[in-house]
Protein backbone atom coordinates (compact mmCIF):
# COMPACT_ATOMS: atom_id res chain seq x y z
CA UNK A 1 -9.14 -22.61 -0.39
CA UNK A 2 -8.10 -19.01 -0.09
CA UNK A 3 -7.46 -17.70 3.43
CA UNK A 4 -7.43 -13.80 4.30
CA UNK A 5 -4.74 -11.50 6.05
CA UNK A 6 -6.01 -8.57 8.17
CA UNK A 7 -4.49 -5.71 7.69
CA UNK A 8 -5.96 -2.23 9.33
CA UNK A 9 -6.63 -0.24 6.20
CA UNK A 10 -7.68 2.49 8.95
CA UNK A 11 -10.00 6.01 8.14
CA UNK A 12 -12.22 5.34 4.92
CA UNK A 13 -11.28 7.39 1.99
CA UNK A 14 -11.80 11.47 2.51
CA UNK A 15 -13.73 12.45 -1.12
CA UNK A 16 -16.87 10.78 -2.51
CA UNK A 17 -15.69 8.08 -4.84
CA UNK A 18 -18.89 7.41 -6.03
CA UNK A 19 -18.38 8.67 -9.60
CA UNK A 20 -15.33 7.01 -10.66
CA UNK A 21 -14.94 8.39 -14.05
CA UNK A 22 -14.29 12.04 -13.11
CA UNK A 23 -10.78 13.04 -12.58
CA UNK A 24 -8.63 14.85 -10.74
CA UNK A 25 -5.15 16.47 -10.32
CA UNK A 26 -2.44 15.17 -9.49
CA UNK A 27 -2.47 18.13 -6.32
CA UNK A 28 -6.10 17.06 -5.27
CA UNK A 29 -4.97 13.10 -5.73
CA UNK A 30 -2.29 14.12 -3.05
CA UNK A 31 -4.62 16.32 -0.80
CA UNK A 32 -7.41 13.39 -0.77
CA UNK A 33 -4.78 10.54 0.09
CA UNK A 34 -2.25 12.12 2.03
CA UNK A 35 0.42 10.92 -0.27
CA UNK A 36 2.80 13.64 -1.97
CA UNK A 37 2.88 14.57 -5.33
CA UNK A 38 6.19 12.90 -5.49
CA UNK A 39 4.87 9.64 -4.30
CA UNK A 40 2.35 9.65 -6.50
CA UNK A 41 4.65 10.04 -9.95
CA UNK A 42 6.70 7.28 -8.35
CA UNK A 43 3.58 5.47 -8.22
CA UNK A 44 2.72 6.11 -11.35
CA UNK A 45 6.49 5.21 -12.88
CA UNK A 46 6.25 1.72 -11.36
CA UNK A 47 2.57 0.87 -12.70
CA UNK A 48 0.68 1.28 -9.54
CA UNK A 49 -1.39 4.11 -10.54
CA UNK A 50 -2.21 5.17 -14.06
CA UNK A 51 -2.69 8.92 -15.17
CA UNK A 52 -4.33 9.95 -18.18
CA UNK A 53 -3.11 13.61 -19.66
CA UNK A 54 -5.24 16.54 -20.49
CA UNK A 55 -4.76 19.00 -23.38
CA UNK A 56 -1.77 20.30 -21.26
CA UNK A 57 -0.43 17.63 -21.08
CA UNK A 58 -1.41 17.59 -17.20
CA UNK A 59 -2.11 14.49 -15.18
CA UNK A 60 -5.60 13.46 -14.52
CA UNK A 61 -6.15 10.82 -12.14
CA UNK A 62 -9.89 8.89 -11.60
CA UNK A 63 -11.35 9.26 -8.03
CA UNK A 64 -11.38 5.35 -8.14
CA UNK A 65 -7.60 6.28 -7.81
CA UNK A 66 -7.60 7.11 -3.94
CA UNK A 67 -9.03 4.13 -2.54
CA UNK A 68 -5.77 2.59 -4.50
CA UNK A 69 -3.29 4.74 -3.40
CA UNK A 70 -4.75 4.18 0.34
CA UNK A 71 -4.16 0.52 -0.62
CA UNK A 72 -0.75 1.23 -1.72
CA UNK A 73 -0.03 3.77 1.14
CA UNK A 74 -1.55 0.71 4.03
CA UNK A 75 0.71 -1.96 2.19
CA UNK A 76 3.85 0.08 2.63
CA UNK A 77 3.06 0.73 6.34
CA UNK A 78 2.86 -2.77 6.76
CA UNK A 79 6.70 -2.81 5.29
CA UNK A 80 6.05 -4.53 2.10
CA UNK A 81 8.23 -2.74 -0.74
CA UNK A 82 6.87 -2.05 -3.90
CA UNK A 83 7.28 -4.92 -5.77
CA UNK A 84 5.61 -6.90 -3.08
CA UNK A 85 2.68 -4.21 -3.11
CA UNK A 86 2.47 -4.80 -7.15
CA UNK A 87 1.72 -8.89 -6.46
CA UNK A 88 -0.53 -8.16 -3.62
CA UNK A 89 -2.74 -4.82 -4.65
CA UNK A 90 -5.19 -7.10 -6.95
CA UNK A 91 -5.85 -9.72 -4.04
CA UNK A 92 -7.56 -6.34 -2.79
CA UNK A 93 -10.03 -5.92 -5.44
CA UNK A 94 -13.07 -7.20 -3.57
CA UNK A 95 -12.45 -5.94 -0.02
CA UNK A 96 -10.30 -2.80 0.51
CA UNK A 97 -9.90 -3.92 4.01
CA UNK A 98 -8.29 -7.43 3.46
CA UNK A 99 -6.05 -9.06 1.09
CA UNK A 100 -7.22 -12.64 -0.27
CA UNK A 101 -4.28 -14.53 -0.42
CA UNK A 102 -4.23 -16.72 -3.37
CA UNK A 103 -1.69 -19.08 -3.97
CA UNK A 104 0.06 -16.45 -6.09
CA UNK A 105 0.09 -14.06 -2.81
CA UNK A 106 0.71 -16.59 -0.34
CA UNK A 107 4.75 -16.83 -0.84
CA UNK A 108 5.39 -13.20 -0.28
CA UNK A 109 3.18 -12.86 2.51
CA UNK A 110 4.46 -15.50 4.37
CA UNK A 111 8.36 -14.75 3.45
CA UNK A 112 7.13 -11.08 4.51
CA UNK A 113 5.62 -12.51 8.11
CA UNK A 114 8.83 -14.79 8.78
CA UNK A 115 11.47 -11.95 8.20
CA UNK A 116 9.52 -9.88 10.54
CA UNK A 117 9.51 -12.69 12.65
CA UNK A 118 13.22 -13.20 12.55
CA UNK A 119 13.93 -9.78 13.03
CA UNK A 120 11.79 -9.66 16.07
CA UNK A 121 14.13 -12.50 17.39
CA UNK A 122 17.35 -10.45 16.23
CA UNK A 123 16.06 -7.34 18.03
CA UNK A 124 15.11 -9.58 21.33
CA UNK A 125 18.60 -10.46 21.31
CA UNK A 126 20.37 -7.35 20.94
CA UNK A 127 17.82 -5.80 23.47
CA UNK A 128 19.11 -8.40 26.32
CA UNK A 129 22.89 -8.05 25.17
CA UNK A 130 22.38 -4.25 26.08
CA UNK A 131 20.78 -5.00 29.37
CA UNK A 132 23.59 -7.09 30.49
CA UNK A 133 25.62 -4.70 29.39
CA UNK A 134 24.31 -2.02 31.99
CA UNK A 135 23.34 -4.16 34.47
């Protein structure tokens, strides 16, 4: 039985994605996500996003693109790197706002949630060394 994972995936996307076949620039792409240029191409070279090219050889992105990269952009915020956001972007086909975790997903969820959890402790620590420090 798959479970589900919260995670905020905050304002809804800015442009009408209703039409999912027209494209766009890689400069709108950025302007509609509020990713750069730069992290979109790195997107692109590790198979997160997919561009096709125009006559001049220009990217064209889809508008179903910038719910993705919103995905992506969310995932990162929530510290996963971008491996991690490769496994876990289709457990996000259905709901934008949650990620299914399937058994495939579970593993680096959960290793994600226990280092956090660890390093909580780690900084706890260091945070009462300092106050006995100064007290």
């Amino acid at each position: 039985m798959a479970s589900t994972l919260g995670i905020d995936m905050g304002d809804k996307v800015k442009a009408d994605v209703s039409n999912a076949t027209a494209t766009m620039t890689i400069g709108r792409l950025a302007e509609a996500t509020g990713a750069s240029a730069r992290s979109l191409r790195h997107y692109e070279a590790n198979g997160l996003i997919s561009a096709e090219r125009d006559s001049s050889d220009y990217r064209r992105y889809r508008t179903g693109t910038i719910e993705r990269v919103q995905r992506i952009r969310r995932l990162l915020g929530a510290g996963f790197n971008l491996a991690e956001v490769a496994i876990l972007l289709p457990c996000m086909d259905e709901d934008p706002e949650r990620i299914d975790i399937c058994p495939q997903v579970a593993g680096v969820v959960h290793e994600k949630l226990d280092a956090l959890l660890s390093q909580s402790r780690e900084l706890a620590q260091q945070r009462d060394q300092i106050r006995a420090l100064i007290a």
